[in-house]
Protein backbone atom coordinates (compact mmCIF):
# COMPACT_ATOMS: atom_id res chain seq x y z
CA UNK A 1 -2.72 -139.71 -13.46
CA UNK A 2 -2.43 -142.47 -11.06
CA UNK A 3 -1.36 -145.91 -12.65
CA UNK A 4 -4.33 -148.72 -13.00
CA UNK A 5 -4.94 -151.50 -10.29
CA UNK A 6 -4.35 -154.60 -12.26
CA UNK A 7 -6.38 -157.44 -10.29
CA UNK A 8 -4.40 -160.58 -10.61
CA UNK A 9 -5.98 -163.44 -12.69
CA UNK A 10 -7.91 -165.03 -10.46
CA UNK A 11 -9.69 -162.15 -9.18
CA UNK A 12 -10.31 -160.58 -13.29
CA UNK A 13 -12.04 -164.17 -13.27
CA UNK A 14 -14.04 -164.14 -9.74
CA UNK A 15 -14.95 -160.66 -11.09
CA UNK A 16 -16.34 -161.26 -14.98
CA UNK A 17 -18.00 -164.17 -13.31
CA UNK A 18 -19.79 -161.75 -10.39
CA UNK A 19 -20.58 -159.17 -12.94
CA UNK A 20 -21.96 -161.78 -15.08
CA UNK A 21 -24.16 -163.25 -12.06
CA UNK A 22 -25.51 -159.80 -11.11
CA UNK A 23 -26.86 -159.03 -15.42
CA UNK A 24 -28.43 -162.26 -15.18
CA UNK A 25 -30.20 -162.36 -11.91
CA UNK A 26 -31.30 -158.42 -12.34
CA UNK A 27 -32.42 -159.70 -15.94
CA UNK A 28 -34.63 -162.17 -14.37
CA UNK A 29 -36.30 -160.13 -11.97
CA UNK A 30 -37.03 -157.34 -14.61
CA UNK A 31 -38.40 -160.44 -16.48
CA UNK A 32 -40.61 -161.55 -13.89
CA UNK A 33 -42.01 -157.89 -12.81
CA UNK A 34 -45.83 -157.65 -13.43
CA UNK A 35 -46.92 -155.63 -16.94
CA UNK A 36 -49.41 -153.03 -15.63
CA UNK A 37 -51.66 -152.17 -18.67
CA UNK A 38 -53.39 -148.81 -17.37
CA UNK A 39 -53.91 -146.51 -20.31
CA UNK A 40 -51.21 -143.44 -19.77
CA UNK A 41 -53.31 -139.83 -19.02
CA UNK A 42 -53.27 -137.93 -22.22
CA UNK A 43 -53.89 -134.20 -23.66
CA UNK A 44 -56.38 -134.04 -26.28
CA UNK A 45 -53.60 -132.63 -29.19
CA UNK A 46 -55.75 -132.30 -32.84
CA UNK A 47 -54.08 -133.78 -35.18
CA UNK A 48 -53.00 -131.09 -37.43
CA UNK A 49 -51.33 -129.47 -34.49
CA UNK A 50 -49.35 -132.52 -33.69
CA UNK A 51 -48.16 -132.76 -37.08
CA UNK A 52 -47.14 -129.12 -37.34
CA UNK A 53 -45.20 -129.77 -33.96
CA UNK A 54 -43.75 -132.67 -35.24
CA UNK A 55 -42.59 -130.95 -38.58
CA UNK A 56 -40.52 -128.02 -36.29
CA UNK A 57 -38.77 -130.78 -34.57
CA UNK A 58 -37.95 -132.30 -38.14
CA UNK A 59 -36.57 -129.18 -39.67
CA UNK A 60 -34.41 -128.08 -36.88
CA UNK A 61 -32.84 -131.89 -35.84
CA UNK A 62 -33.62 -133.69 -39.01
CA UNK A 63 -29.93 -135.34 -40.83
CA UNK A 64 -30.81 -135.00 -43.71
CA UNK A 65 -29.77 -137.08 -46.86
CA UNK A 66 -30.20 -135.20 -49.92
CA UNK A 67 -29.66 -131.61 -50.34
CA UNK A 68 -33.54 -131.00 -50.88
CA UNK A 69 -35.39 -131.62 -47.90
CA UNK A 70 -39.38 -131.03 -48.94
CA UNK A 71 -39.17 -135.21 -49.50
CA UNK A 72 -37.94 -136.42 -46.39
CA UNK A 73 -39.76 -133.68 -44.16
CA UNK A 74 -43.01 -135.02 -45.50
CA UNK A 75 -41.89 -138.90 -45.89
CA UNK A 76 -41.17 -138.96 -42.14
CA UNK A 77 -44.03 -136.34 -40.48
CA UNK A 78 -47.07 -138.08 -39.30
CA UNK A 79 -49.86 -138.39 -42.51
CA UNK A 80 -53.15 -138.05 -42.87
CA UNK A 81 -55.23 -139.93 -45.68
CA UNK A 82 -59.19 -139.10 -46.32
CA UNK A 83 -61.92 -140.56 -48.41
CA UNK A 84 -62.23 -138.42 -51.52
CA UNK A 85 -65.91 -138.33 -52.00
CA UNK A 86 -67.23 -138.60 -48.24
CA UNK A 87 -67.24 -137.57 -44.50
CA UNK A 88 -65.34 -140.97 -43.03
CA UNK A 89 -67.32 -142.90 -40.31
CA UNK A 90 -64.53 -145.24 -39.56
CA UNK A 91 -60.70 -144.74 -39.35
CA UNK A 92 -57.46 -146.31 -38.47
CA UNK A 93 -54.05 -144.97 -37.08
CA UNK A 94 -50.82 -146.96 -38.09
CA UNK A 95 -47.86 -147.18 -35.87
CA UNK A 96 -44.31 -147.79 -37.68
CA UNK A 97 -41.89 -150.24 -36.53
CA UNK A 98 -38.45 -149.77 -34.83
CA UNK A 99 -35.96 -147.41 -36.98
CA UNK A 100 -38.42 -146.57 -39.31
CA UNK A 101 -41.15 -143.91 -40.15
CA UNK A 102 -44.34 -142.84 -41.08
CA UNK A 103 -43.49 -143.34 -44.57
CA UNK A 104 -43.87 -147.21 -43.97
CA UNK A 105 -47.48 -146.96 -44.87
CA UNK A 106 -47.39 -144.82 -47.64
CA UNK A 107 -48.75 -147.25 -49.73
CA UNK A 108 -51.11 -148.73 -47.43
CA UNK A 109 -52.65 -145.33 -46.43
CA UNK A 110 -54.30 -144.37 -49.87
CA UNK A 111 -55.68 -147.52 -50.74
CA UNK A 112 -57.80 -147.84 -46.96
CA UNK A 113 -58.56 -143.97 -47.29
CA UNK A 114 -60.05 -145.26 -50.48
CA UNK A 115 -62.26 -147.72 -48.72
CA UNK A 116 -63.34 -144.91 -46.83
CA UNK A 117 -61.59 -145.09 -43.92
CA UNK A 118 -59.74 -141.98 -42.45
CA UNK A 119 -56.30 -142.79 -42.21
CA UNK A 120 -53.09 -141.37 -40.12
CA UNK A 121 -49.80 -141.96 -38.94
CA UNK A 122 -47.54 -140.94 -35.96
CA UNK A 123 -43.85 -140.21 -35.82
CA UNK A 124 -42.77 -142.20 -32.48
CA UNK A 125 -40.55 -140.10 -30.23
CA UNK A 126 -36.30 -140.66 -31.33
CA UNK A 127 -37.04 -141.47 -35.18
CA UNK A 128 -37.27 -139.31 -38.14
CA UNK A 129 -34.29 -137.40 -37.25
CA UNK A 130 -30.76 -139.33 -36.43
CA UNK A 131 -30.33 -142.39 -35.14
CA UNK A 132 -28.47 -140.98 -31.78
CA UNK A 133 -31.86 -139.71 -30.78
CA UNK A 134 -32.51 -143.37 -29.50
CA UNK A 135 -30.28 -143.28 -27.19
CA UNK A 136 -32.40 -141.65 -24.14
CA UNK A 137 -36.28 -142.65 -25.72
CA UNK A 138 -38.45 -144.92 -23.31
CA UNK A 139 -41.17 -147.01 -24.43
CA UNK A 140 -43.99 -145.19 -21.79
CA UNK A 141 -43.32 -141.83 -24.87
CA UNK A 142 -43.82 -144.07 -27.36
CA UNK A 143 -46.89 -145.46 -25.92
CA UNK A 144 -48.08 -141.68 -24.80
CA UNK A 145 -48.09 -140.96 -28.73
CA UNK A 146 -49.80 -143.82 -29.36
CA UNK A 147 -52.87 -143.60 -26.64
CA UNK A 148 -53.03 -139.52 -27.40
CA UNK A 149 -53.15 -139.98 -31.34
CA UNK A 150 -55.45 -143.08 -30.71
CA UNK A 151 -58.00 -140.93 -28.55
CA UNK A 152 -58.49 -137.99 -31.02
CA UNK A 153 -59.53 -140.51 -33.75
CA UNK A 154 -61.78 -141.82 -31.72
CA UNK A 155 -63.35 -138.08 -30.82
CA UNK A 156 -63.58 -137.50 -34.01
CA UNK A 157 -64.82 -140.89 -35.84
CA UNK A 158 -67.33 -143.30 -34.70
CA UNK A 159 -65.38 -146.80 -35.56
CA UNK A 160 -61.28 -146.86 -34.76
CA UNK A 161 -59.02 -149.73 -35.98
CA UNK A 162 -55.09 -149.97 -34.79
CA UNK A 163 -52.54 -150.67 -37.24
CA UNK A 164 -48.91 -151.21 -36.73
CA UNK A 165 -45.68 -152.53 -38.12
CA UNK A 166 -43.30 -154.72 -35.86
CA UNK A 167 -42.74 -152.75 -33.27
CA UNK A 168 -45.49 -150.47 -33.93
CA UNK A 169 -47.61 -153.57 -33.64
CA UNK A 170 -47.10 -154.06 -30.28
CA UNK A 171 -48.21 -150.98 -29.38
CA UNK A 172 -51.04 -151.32 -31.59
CA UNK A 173 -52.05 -154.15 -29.77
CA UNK A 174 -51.08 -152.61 -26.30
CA UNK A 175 -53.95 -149.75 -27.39
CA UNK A 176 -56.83 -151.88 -28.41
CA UNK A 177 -56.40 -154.31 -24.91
CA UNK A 178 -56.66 -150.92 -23.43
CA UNK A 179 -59.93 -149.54 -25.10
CA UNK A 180 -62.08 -151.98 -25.40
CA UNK A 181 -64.08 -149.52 -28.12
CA UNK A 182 -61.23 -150.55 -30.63
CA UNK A 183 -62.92 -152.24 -33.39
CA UNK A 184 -59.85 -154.51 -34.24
CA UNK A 185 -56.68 -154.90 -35.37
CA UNK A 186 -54.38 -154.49 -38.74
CA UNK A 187 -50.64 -155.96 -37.83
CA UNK A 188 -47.74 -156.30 -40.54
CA UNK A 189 -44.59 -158.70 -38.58
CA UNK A 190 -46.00 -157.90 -35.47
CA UNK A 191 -42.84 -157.72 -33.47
CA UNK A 192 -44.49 -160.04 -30.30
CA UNK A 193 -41.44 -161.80 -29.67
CA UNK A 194 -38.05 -161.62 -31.49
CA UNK A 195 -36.10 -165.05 -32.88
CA UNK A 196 -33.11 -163.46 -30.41
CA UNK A 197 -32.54 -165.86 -27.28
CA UNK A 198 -30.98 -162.36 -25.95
CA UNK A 199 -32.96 -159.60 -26.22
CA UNK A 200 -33.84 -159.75 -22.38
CA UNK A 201 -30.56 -158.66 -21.84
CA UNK A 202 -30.64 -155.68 -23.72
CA UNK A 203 -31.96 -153.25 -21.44
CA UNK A 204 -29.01 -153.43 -18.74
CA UNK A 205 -26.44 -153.63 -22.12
CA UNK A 206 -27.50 -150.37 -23.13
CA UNK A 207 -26.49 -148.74 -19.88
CA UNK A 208 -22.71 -149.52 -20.94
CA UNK A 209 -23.27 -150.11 -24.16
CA UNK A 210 -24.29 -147.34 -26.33
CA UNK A 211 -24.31 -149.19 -29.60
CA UNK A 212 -24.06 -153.02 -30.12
CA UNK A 213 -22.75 -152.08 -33.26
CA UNK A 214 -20.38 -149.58 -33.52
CA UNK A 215 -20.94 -146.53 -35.99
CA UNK A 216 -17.64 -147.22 -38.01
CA UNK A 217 -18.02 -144.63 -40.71
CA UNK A 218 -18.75 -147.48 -43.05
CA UNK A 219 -21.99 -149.06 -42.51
CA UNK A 220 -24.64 -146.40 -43.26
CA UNK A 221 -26.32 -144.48 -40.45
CA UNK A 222 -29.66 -143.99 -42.43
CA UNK A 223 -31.25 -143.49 -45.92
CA UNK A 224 -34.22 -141.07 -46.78
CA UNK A 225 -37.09 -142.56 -44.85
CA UNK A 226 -35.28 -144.63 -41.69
CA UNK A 227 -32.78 -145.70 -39.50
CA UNK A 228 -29.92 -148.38 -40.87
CA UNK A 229 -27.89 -148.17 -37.65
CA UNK A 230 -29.91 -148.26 -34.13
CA UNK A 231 -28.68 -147.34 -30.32
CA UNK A 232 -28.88 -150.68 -28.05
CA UNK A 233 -31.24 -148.68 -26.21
CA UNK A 234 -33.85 -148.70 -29.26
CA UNK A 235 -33.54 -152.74 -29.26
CA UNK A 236 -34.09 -152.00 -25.03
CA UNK A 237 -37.36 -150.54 -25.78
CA UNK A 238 -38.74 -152.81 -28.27
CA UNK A 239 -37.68 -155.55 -26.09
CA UNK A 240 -40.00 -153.92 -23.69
CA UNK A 241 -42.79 -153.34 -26.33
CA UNK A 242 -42.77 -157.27 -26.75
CA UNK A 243 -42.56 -157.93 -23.31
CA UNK A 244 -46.36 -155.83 -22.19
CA UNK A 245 -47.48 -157.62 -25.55
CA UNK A 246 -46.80 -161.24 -24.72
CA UNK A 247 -48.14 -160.44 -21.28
CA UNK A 248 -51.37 -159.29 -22.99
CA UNK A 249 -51.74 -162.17 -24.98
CA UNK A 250 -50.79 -164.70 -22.44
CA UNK A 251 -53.72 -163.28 -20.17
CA UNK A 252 -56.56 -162.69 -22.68
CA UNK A 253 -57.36 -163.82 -25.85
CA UNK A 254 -58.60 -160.86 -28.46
CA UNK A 255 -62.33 -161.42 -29.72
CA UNK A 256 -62.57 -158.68 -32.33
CA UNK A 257 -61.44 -158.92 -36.11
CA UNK A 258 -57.39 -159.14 -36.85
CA UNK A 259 -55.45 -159.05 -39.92
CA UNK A 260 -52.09 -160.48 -39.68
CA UNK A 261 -49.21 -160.72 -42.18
CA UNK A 262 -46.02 -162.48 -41.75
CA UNK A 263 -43.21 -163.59 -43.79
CA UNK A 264 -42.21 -167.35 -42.90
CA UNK A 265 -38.51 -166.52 -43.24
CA UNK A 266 -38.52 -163.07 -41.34
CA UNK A 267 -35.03 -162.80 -39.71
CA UNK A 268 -35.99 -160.62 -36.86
CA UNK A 269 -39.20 -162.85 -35.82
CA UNK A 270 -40.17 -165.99 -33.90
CA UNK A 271 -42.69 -166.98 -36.50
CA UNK A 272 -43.94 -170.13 -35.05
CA UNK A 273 -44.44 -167.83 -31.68
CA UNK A 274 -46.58 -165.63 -34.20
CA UNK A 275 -48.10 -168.64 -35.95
CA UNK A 276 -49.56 -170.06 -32.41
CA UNK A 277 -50.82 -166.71 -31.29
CA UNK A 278 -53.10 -166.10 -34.29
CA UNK A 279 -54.45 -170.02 -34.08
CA UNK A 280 -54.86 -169.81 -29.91
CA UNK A 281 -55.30 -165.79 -28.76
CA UNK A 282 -56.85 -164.36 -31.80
CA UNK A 283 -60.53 -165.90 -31.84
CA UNK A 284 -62.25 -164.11 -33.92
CA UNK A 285 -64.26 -165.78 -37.23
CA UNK A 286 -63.34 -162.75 -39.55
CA UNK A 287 -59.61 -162.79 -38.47
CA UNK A 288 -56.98 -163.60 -41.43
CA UNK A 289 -53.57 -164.49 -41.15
CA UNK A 290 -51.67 -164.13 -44.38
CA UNK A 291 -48.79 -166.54 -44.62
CA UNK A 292 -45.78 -166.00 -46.82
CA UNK A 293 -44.08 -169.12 -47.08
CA UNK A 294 -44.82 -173.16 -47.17
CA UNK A 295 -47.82 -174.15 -45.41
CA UNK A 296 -46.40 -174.58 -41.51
CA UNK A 297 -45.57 -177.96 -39.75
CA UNK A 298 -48.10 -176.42 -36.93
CA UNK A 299 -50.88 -175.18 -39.36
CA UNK A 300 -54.23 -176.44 -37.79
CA UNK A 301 -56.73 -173.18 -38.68
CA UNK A 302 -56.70 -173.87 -42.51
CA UNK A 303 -60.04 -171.55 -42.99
CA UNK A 304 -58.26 -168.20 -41.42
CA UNK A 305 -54.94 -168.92 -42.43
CA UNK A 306 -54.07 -168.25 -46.34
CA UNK A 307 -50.48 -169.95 -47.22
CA UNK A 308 -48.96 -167.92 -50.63
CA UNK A 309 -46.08 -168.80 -51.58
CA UNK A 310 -42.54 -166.95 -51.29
CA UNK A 311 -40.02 -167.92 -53.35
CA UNK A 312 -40.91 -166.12 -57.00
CA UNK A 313 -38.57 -166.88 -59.66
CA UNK A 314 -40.37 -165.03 -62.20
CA UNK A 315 -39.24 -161.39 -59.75
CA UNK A 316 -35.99 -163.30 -58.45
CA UNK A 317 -37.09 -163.23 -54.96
CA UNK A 318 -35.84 -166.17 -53.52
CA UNK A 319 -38.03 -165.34 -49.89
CA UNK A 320 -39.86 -162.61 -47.86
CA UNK A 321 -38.57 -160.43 -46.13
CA UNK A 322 -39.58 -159.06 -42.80
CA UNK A 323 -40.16 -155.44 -43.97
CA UNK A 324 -41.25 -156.03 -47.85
CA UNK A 325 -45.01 -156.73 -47.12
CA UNK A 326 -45.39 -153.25 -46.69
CA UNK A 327 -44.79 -151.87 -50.10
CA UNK A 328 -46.56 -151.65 -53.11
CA UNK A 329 -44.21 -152.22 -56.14
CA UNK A 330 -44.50 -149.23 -57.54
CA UNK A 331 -43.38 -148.03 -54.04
CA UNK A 332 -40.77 -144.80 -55.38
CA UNK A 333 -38.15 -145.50 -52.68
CA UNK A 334 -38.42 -149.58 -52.01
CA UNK A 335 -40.03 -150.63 -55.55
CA UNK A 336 -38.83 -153.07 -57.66
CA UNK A 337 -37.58 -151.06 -60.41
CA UNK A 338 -35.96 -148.82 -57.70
CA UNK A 339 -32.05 -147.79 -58.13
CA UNK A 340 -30.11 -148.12 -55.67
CA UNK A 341 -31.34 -151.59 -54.34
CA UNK A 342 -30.99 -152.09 -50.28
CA UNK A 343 -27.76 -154.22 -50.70
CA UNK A 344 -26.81 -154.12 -47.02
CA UNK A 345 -28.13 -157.65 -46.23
CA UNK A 346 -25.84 -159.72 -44.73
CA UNK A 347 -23.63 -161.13 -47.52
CA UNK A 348 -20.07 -160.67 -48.47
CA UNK A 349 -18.59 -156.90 -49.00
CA UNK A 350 -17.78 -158.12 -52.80
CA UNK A 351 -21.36 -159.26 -53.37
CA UNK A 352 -22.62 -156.01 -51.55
CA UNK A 353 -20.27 -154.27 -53.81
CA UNK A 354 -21.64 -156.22 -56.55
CA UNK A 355 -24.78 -155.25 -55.87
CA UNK A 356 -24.54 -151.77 -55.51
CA UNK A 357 -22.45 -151.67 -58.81
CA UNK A 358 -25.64 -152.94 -60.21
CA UNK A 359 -25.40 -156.26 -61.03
CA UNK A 360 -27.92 -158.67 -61.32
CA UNK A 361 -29.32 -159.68 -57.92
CA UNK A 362 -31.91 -161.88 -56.07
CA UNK A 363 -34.01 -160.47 -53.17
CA UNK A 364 -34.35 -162.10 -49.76
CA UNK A 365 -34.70 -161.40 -45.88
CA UNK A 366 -31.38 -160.36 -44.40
CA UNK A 367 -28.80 -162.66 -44.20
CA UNK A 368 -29.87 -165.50 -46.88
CA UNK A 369 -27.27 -167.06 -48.96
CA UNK A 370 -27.26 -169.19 -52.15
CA UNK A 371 -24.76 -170.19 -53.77
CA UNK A 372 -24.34 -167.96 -57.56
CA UNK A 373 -26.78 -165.67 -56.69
CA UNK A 374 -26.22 -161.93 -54.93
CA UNK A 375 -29.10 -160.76 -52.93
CA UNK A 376 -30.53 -157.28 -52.11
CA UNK A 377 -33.03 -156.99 -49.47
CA UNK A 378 -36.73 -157.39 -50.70
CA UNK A 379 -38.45 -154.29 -50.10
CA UNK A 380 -41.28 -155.03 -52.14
CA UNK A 381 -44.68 -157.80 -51.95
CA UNK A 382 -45.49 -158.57 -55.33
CA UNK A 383 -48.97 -159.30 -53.96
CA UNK A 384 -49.85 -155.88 -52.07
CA UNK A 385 -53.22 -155.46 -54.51
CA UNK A 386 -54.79 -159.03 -53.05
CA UNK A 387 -53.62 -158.48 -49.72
CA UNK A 388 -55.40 -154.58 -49.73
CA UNK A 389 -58.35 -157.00 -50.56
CA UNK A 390 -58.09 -159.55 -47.80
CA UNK A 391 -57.57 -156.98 -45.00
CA UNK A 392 -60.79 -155.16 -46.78
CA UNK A 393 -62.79 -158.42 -45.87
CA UNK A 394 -61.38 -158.98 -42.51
CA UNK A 395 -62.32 -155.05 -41.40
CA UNK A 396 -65.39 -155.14 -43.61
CA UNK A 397 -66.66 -158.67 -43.53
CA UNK A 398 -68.24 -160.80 -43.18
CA UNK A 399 -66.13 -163.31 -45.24
């Protein structure tokens, strides 16, 4: 093997400093490039057949995490919820966020299929199965899943709502700008625009960059029902998710009926981003935004925007959390009488240790410190019954 060329000094600097030039200005081209919003062609795929593909795919690529796998096969296959006692004449498909699953609106799923509503999930192409299968996923198959799954509800029902979850929210959102027959919009920490200053960057990292984290046999790779650990490229594509939905909502405002959640101290969010898009883009009377937090410094729409607050002693949550809204607390993998707690949050390895030991702990967003106090992510929303009820209103109004 030939020895190395060793560039002298100067030149390792002239270098970095070129190679640092050419990211930026290729990043701010990409940035500038025009979002086209023309709905992908699609194959008319039934339901049940798309779920009984997607369950082969599980079984034979699927890590699993416990030695039974009947739980996790059916926590992360697409669902399908239906009014007990009628023929549904209105329905809604939910799209999961980055790293996660289907089983994100387990709880959510029931309770609209008992408002009558028929009710599905999709599996987005790279999740459910290991976290390496990232690595090579695009954004144009997650949207294809979206607009194909989107279309046969519509076939088959006369009134279609989109629902998503972070990232699954921007697709949601992509869908209904796209089919104007969408008859509004159900979006839990809609992941418009991230609180990174970075994430711009991500999509040239991850062509020499596998993982921005790498998998050190420590930190866990993923649990029962999602991701823990995700490939730079996964970040690359929800970067890119954001990216067509901020277009969108720079270029037209959205006249039909929205439900919006958001926790006030979500770590992965610009909330005040979020905050100004549901006051300026979202126009419609019905539309709610649920606010978990203190009332904002920019609150001006105090008849659609409902303020509850998010710091609960009485449950030791000391604040939201961008991924607790979703659950009900009875929820049997992220309730709040669930063992073990989600103690990867950001803190010290003796508090995590703590934690998963089982001592007492607090719940928060990732990352939040207080002094005397150990805290496990919140994975629960101690109001999930009321806010069933508001997003009721908003898609059944008038309020």
């Amino acid at each position: 093997m030939p020895d190395p060329v060793i560039l002298p000094a100067k030149h390792r600097v002239l270098t970095t400093l070129f190679l640092l030039f050419f990211i930026v200005a290729i990043s701010m081209l990409n940035g500038c490039a025009p979002v086209e919003n023309k709905a992908p062609e699609v194959d008319a795929v039934e339901f049940s057949v798309y779920r009984e593909n997607t369950l082969a795919l599980l079984r034979g690529h699927r890590t699993f995490q416990q030695p039974t796998t009947d739980f996790e096969l059916m926590a992360n296959a697409p669902h399908e919820w239906r009014p007990a006692d009628s023929t549904p004449d209105k329905g809604i498909l939910l799209v999961h966020g980055l790293g996660d699953s289907p089983w994100s609106f387990t709880d959510i799923g029931p309770a609209l299929a008992a408002q009558g509503f028929l009710v599905r999930t999709v599996l987005l192409p790279g999740h459910g199965t290991r976290p390496d299968d990232l690595q090579d996923v695009t954004f144009e198959q997650w949207r294809q899943v979206v607009h194909q799954q989107a279309a046969t509800m519509q076939r088959e029902v006369g009134k279609v709502y989109m629902g998503g979850f972070s990232t699954g929210g921007n697709l949601a959102l992509e869908y209904a700008y796209s089919s104007p027959d969408i008859a509004g919009l159900v979006l839990f920490s809609p992941g418009f625009r991230s609180n990174s200053s970075w994430d711009w960057l991500t999509p040239l990292v991850a062509k020499f960059r596998p993982w921005l984290f790498e998998p050190d046999g420590q930190r866990p790779m993923q649990n029962s029902v999602r991701y823990l650990t995700t490939p730079t490229n996964g970040f690359a594509q929800f970067y890119r998710s954001s990216k067509v939905a901020r277009s969108l909502l720079d270029n037209h405002t959205y006249d039909k009926p929205v439900f919006m959640a958001v926790a006030q101290h979500d770590s992965v969010l610009n909330t005040d981003y979020l905050l100004d898009i549901f006051q300026t883009r979202f126009t419609h009377p019905n539309s709610r935004l649920v606010w978990y937090g203190t009332p904002p410094a920019h609150l001006q729409d105090t008849r659609r925007i409902i303020v509850r607050e998010d710091r609960l002693p009485e449950h030791h949550i000391s604040q939201f959390s961008h991924m607790g809204i979703l659950f009900s607390p009875d929820n049997r993998v992220y309730g709040e009488q669930v063992q073990p707690r989600f103690c990867w949050n950001g803190q010290s390895p003796q508090d995590m240790q703590a934690c998963l030991q089982g001592a007492p702990v607090w719940y928060s967003d990732w990352g939040y410190l207080e002094a005397g106090k150990i805290h496990a992510r919140l994975t629960f929303n101690p109001y999930f019954e009321w806010q069933m009820s508001v997003i009721t209103d908003v898609l059944e109004g008038p309020l």
